[in-house]
ModelCIF file with pLDDT and N, C-alpha, C, O atoms, coordinates in Angstrom:
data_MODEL
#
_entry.id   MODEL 
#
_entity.id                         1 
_entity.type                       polymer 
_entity.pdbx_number_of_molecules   1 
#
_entity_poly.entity_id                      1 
_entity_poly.type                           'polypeptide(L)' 
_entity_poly.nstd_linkage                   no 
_entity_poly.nstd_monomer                   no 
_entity_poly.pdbx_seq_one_letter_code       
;(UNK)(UNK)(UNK)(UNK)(UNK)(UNK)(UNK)(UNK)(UNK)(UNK)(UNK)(UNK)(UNK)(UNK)(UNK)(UNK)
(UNK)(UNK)(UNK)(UNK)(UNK)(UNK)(UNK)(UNK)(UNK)(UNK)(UNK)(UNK)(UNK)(UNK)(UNK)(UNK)
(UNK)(UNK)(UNK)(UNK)(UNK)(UNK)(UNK)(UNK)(UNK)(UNK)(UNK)(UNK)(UNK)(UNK)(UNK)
;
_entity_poly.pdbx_seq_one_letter_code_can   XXXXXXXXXXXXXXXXXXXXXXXXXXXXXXXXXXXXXXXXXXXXXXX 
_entity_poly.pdbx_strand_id                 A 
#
loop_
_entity_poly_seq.entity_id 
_entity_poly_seq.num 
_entity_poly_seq.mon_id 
_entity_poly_seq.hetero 
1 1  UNK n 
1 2  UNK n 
1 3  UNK n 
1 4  UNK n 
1 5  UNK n 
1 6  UNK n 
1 7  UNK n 
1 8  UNK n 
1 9  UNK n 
1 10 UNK n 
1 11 UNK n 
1 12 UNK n 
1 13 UNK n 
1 14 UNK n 
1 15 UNK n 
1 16 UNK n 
1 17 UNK n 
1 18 UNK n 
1 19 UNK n 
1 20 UNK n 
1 21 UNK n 
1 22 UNK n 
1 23 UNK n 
1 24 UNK n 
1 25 UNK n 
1 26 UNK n 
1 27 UNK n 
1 28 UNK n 
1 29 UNK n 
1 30 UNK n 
1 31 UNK n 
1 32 UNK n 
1 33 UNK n 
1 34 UNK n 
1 35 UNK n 
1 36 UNK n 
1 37 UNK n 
1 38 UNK n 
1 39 UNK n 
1 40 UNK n 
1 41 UNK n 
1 42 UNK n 
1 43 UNK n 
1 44 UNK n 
1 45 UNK n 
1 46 UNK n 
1 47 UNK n 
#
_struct_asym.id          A 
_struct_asym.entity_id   1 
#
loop_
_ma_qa_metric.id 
_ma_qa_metric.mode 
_ma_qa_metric.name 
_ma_qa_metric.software_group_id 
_ma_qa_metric.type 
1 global pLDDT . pLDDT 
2 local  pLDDT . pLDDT 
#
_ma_qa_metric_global.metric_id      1 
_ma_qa_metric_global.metric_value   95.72 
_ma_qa_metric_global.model_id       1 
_ma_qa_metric_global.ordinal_id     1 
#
loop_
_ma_qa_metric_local.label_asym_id 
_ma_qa_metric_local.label_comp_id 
_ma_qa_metric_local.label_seq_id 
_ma_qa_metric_local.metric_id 
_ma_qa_metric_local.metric_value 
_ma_qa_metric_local.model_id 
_ma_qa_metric_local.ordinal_id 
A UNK 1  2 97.00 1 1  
A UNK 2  2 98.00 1 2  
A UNK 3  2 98.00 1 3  
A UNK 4  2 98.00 1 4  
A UNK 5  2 98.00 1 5  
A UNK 6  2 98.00 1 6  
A UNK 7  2 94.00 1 7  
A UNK 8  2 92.00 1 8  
A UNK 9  2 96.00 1 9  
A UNK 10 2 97.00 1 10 
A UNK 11 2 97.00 1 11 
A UNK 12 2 96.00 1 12 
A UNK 13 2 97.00 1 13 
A UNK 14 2 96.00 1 14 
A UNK 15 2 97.00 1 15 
A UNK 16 2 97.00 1 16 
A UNK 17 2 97.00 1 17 
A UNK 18 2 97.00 1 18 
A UNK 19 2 97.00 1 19 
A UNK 20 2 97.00 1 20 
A UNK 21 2 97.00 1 21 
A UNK 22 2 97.00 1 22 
A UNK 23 2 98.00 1 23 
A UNK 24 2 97.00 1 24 
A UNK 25 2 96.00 1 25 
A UNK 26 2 97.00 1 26 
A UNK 27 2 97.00 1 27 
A UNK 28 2 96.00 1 28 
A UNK 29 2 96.00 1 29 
A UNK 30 2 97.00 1 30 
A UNK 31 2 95.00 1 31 
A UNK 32 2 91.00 1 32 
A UNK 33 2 92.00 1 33 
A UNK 34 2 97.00 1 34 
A UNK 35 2 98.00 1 35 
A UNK 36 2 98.00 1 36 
A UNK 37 2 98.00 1 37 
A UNK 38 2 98.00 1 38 
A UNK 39 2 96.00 1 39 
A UNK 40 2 96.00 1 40 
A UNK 41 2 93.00 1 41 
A UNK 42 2 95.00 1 42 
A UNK 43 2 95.00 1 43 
A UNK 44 2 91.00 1 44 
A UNK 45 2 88.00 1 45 
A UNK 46 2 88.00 1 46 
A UNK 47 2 88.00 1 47 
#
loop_
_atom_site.group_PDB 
_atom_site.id 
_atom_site.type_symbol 
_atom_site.label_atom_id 
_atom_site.label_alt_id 
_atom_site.label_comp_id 
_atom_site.label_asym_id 
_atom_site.label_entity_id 
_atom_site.label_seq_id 
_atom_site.pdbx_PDB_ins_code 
_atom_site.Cartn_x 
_atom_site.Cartn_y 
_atom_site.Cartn_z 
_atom_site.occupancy 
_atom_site.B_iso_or_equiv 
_atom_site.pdbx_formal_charge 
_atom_site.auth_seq_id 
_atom_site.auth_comp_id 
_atom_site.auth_asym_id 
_atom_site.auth_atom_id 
_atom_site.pdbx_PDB_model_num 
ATOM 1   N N  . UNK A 1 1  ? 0.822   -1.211 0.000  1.00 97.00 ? 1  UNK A N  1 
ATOM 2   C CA . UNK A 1 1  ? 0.000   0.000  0.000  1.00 97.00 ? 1  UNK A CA 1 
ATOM 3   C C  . UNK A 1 1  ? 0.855   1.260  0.000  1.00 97.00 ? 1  UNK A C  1 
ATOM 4   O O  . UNK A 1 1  ? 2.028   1.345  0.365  1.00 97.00 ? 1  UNK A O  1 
ATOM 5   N N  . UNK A 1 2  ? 0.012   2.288  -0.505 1.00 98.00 ? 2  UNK A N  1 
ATOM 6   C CA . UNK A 1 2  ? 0.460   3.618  -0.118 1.00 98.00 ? 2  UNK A CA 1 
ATOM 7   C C  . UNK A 1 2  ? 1.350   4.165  0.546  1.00 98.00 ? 2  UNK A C  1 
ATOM 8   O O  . UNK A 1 2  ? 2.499   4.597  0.644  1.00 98.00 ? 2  UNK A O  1 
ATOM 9   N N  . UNK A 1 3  ? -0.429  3.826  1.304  1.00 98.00 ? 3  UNK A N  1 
ATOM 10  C CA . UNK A 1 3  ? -0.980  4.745  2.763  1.00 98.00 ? 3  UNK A CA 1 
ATOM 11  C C  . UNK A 1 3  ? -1.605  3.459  3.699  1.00 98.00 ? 3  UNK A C  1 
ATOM 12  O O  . UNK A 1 3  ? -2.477  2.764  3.176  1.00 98.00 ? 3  UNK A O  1 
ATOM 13  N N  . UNK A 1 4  ? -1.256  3.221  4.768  1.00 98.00 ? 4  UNK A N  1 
ATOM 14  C CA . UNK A 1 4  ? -2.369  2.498  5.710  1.00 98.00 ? 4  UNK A CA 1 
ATOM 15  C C  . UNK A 1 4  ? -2.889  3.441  6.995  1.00 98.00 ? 4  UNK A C  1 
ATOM 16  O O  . UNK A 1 4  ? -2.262  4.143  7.788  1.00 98.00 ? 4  UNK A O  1 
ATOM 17  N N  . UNK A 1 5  ? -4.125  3.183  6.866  1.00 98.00 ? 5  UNK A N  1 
ATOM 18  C CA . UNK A 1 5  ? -4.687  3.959  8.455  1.00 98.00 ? 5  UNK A CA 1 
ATOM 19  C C  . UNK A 1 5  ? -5.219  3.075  9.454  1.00 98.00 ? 5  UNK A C  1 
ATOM 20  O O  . UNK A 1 5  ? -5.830  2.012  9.348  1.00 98.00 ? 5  UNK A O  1 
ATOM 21  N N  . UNK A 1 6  ? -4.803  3.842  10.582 1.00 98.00 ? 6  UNK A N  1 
ATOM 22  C CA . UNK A 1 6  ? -5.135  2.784  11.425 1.00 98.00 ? 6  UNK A CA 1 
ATOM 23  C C  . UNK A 1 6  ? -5.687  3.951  12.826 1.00 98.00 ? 6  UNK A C  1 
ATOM 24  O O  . UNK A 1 6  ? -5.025  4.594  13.640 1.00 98.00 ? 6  UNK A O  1 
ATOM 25  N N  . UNK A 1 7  ? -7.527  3.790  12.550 1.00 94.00 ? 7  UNK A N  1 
ATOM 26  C CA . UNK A 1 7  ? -8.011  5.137  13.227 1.00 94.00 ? 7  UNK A CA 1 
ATOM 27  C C  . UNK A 1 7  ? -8.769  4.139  14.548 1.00 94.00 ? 7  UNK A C  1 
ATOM 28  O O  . UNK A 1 7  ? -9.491  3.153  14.404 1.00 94.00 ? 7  UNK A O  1 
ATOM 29  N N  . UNK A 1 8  ? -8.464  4.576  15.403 1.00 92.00 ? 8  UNK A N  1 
ATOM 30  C CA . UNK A 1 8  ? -9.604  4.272  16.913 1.00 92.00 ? 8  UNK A CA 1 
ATOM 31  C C  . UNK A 1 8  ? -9.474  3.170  16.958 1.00 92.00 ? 8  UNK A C  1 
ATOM 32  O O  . UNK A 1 8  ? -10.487 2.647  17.423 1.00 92.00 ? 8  UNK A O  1 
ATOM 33  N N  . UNK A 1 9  ? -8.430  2.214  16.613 1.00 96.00 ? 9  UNK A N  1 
ATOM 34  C CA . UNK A 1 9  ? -8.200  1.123  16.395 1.00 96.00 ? 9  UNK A CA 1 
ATOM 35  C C  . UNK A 1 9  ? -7.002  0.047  17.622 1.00 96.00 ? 9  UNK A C  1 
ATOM 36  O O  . UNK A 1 9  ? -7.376  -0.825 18.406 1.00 96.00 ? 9  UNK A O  1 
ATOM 37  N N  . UNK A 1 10 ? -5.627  0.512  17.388 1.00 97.00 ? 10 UNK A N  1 
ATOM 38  C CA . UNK A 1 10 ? -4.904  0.350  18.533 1.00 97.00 ? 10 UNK A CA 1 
ATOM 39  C C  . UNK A 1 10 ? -5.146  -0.433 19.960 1.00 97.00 ? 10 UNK A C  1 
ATOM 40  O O  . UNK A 1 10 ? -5.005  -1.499 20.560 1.00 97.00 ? 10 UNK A O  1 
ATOM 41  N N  . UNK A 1 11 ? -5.464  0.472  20.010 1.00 97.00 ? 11 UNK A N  1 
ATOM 42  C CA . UNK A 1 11 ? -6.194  0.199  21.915 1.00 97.00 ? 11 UNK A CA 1 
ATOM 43  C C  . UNK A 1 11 ? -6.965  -0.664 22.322 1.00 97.00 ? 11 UNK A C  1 
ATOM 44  O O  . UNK A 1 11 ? -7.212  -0.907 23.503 1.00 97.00 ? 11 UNK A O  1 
ATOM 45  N N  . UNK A 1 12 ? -7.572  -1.399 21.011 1.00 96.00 ? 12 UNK A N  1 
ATOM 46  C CA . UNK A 1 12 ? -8.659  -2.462 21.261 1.00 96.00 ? 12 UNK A CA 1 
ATOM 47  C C  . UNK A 1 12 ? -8.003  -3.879 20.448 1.00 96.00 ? 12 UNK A C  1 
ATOM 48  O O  . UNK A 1 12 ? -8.583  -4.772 19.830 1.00 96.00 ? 12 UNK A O  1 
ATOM 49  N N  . UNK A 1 13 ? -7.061  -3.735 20.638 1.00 97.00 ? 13 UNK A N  1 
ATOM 50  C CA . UNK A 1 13 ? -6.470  -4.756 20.626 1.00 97.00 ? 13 UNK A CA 1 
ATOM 51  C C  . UNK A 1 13 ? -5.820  -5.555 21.612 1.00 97.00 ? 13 UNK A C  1 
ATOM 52  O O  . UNK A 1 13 ? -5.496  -4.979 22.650 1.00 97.00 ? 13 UNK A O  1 
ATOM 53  N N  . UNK A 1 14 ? -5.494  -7.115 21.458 1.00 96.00 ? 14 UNK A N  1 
ATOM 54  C CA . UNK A 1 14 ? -5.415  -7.868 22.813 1.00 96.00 ? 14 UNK A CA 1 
ATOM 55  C C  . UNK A 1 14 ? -4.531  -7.054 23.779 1.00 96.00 ? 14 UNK A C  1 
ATOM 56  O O  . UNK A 1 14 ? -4.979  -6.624 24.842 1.00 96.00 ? 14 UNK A O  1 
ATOM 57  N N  . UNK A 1 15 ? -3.267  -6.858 23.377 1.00 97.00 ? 15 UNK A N  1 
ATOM 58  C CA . UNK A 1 15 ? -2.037  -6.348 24.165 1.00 97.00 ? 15 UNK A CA 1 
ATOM 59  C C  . UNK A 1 15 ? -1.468  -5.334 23.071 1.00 97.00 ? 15 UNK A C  1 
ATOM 60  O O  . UNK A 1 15 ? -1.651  -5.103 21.875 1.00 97.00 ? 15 UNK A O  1 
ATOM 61  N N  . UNK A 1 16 ? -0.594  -4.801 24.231 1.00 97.00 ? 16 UNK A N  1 
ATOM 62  C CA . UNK A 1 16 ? 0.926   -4.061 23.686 1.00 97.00 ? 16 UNK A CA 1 
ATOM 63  C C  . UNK A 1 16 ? 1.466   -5.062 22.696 1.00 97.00 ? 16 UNK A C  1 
ATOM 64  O O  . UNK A 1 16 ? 2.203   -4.484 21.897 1.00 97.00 ? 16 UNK A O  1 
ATOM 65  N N  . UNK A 1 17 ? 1.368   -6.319 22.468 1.00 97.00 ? 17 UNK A N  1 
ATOM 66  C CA . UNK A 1 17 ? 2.403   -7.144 21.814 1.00 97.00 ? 17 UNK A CA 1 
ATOM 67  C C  . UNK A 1 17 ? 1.697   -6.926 20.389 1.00 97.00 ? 17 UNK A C  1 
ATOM 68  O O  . UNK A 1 17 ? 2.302   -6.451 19.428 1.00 97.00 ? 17 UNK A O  1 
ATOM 69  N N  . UNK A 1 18 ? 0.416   -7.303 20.355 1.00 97.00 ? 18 UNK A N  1 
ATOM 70  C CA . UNK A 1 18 ? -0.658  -7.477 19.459 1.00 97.00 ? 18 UNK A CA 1 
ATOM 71  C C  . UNK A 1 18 ? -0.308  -6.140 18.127 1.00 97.00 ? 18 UNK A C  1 
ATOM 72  O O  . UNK A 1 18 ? 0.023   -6.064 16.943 1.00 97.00 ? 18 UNK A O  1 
ATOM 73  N N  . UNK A 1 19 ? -0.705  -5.118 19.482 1.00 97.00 ? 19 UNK A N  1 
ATOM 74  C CA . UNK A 1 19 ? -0.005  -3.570 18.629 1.00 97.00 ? 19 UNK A CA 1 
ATOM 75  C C  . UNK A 1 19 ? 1.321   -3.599 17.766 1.00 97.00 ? 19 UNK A C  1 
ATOM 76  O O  . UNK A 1 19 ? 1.353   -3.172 16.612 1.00 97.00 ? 19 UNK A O  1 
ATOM 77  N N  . UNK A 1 20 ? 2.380   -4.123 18.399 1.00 97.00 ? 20 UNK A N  1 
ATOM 78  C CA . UNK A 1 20 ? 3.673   -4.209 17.955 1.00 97.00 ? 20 UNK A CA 1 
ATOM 79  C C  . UNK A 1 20 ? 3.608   -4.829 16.699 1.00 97.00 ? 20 UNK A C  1 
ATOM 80  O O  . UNK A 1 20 ? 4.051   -4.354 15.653 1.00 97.00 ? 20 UNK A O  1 
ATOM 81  N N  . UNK A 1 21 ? 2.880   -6.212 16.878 1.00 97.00 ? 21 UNK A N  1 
ATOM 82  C CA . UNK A 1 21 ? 3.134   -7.032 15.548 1.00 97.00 ? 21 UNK A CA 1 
ATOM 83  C C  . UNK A 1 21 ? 2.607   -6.413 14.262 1.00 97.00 ? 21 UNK A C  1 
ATOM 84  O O  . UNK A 1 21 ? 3.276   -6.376 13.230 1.00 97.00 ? 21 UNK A O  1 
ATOM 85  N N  . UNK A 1 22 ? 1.154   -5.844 14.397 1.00 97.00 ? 22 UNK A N  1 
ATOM 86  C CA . UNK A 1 22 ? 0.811   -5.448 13.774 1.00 97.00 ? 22 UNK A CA 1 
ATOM 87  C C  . UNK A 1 22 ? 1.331   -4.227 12.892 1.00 97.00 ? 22 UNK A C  1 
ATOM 88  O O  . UNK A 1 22 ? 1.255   -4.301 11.666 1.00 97.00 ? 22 UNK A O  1 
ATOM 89  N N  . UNK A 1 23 ? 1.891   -3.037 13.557 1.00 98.00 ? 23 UNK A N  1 
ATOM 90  C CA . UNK A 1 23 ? 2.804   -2.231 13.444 1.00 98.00 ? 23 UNK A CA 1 
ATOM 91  C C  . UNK A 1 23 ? 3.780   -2.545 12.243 1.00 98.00 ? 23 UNK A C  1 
ATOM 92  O O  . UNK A 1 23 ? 4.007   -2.086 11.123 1.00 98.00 ? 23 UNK A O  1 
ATOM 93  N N  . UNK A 1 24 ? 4.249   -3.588 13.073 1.00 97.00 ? 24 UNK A N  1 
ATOM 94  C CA . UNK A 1 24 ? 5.055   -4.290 12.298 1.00 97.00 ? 24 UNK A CA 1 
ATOM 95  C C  . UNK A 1 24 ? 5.191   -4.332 10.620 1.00 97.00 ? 24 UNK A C  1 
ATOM 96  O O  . UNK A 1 24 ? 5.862   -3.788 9.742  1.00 97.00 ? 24 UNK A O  1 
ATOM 97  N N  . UNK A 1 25 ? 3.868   -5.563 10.773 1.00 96.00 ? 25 UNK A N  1 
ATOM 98  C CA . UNK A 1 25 ? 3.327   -6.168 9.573  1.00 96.00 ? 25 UNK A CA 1 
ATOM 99  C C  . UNK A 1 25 ? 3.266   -4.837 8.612  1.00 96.00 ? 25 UNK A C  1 
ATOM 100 O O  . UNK A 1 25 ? 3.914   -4.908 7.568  1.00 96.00 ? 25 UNK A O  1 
ATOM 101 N N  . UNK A 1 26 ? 2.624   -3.770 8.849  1.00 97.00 ? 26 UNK A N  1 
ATOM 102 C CA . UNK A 1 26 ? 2.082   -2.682 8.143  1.00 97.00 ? 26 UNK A CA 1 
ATOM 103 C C  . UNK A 1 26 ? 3.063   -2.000 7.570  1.00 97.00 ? 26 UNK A C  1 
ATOM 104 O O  . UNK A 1 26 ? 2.951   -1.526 6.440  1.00 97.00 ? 26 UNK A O  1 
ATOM 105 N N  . UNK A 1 27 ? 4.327   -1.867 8.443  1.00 97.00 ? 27 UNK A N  1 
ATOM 106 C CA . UNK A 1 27 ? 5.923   -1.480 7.729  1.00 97.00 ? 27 UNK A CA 1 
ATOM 107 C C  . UNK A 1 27 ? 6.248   -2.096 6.698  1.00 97.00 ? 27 UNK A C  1 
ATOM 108 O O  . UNK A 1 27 ? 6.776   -1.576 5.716  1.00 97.00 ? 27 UNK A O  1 
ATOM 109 N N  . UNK A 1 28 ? 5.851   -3.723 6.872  1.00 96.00 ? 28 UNK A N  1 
ATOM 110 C CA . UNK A 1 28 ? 6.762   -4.275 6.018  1.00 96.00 ? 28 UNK A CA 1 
ATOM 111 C C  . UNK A 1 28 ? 5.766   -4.093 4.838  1.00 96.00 ? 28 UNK A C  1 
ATOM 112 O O  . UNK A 1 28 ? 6.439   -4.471 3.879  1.00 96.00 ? 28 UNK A O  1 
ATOM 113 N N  . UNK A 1 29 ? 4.408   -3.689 4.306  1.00 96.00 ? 29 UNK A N  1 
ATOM 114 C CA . UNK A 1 29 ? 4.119   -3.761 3.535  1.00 96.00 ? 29 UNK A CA 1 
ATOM 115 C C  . UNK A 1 29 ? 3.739   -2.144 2.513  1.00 96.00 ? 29 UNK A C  1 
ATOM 116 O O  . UNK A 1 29 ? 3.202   -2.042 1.410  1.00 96.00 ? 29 UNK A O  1 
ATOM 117 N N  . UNK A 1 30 ? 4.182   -1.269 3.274  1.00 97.00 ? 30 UNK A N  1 
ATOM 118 C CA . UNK A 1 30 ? 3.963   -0.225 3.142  1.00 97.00 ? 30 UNK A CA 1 
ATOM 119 C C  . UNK A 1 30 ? 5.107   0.405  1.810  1.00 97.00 ? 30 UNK A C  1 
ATOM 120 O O  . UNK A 1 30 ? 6.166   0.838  2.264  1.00 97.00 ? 30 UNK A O  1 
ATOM 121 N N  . UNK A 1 31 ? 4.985   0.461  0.569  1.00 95.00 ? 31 UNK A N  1 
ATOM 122 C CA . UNK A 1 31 ? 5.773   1.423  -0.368 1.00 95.00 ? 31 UNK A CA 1 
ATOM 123 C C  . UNK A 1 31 ? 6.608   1.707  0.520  1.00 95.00 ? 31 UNK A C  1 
ATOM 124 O O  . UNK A 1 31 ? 6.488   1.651  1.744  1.00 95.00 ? 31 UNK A O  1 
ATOM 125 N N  . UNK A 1 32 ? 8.089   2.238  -0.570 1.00 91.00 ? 32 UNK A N  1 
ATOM 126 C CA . UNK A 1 32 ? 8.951   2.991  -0.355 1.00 91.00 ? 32 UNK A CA 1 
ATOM 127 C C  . UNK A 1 32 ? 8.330   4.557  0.096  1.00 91.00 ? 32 UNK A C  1 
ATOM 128 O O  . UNK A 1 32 ? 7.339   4.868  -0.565 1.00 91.00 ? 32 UNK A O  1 
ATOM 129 N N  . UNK A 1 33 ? 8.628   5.250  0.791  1.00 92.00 ? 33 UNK A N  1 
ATOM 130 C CA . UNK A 1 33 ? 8.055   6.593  1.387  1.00 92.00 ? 33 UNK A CA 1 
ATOM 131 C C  . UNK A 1 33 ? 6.762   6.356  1.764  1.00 92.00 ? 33 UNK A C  1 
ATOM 132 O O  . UNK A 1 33 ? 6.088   7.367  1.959  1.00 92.00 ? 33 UNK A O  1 
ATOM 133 N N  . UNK A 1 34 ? 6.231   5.294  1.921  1.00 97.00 ? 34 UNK A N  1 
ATOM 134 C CA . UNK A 1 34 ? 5.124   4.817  2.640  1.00 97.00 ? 34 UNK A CA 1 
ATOM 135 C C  . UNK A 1 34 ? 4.247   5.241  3.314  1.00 97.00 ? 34 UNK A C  1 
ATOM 136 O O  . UNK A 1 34 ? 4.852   5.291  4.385  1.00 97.00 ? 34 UNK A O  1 
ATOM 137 N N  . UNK A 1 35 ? 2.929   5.715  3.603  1.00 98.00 ? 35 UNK A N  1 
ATOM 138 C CA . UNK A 1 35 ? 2.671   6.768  5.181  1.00 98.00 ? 35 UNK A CA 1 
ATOM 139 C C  . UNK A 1 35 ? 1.841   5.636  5.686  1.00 98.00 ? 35 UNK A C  1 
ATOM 140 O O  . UNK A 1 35 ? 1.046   5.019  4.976  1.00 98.00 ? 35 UNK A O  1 
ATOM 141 N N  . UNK A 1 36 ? 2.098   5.359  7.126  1.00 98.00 ? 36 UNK A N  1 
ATOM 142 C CA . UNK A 1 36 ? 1.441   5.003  8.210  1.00 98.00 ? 36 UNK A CA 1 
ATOM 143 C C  . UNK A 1 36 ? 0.743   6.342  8.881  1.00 98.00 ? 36 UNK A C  1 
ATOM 144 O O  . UNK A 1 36 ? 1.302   7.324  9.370  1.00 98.00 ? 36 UNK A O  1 
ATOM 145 N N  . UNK A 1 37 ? -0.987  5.987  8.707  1.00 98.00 ? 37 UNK A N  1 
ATOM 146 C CA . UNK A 1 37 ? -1.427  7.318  9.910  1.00 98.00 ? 37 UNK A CA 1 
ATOM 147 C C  . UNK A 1 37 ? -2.150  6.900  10.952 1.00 98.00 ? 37 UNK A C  1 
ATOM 148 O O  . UNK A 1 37 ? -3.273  6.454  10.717 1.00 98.00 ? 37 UNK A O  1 
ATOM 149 N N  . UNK A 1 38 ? -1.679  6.952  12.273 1.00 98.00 ? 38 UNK A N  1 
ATOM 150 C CA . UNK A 1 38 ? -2.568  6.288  13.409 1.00 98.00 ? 38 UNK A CA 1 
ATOM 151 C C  . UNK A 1 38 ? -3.267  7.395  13.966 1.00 98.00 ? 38 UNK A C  1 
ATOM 152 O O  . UNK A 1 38 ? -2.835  8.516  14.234 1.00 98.00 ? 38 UNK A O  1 
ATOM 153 N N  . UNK A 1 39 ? -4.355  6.942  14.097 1.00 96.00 ? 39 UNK A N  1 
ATOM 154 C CA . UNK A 1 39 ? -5.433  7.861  15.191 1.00 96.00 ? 39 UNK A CA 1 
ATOM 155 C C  . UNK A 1 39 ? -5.788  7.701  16.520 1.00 96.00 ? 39 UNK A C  1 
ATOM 156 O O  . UNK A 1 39 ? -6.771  7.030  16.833 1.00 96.00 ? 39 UNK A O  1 
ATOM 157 N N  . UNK A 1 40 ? -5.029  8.296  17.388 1.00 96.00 ? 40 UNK A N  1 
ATOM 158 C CA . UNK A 1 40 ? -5.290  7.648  18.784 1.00 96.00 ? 40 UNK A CA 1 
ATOM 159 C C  . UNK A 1 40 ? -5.655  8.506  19.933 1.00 96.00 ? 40 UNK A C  1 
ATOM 160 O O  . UNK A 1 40 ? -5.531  9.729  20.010 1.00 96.00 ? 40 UNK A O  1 
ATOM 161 N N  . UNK A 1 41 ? -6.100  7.726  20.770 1.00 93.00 ? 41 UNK A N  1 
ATOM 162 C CA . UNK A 1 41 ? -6.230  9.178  22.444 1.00 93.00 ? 41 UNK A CA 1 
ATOM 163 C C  . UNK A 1 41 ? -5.068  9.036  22.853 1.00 93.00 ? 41 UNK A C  1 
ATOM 164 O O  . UNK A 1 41 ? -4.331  8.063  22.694 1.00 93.00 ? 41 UNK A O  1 
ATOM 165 N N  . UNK A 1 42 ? -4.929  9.705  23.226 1.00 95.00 ? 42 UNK A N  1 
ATOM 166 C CA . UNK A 1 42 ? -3.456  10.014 23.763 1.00 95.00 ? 42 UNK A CA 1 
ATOM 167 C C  . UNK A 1 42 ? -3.810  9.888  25.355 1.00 95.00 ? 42 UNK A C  1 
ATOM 168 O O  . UNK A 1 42 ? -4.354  10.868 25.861 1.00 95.00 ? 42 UNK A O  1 
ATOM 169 N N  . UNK A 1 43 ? -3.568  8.869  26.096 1.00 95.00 ? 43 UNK A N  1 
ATOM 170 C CA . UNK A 1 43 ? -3.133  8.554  27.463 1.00 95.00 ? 43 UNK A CA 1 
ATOM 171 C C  . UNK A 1 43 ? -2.567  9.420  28.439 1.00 95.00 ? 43 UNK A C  1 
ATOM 172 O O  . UNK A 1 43 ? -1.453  9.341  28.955 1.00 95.00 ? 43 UNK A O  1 
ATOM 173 N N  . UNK A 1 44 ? -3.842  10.605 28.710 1.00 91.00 ? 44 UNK A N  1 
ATOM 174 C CA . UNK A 1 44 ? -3.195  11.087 30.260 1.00 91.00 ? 44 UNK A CA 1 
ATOM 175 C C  . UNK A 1 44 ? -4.247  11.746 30.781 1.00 91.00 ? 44 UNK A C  1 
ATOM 176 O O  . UNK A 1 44 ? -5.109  12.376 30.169 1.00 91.00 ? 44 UNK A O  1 
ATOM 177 N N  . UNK A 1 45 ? -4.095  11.507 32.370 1.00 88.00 ? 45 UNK A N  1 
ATOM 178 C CA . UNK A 1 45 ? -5.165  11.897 32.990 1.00 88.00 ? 45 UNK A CA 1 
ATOM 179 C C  . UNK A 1 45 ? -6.132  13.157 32.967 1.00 88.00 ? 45 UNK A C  1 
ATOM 180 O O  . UNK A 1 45 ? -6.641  13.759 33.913 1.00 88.00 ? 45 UNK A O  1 
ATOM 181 N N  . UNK A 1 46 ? -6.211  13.329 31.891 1.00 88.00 ? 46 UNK A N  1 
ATOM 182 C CA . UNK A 1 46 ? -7.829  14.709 32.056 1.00 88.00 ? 46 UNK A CA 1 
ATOM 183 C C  . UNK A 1 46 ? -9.413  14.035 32.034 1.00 88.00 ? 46 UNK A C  1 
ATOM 184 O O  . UNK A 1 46 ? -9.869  12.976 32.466 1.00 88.00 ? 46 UNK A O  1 
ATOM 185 N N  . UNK A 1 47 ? -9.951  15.089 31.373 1.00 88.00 ? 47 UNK A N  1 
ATOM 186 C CA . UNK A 1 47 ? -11.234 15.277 31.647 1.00 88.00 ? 47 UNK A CA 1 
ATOM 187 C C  . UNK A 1 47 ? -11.816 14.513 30.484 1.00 88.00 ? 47 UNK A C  1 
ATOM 188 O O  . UNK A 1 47 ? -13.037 14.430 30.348 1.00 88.00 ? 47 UNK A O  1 
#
């Protein structure tokens, strides 16, 4: 691919490991200049 997105997605996955692999996988298939775009909450205590 491209481009892969990966929106509201992350976090609902089994583990940290789960994330990693996947991560992973998406590098290795991603074009030369490739874009990975993740959409995430960002983890810290507010409102």
């Amino acid at each position: 691919a491209s481009a892969i997105v990966i929106m509201h997605v992350l976090h609902h996955l089994k583990s940290y490991e789960e994330q990693e692999k996947l991560i992973g996988e998406c590098v290795k298939r991603l074009d030369k200049d490739g874009m990975l775009l993740i959409d995430e909450v960002d983890k810290k205590y507010t409102f």
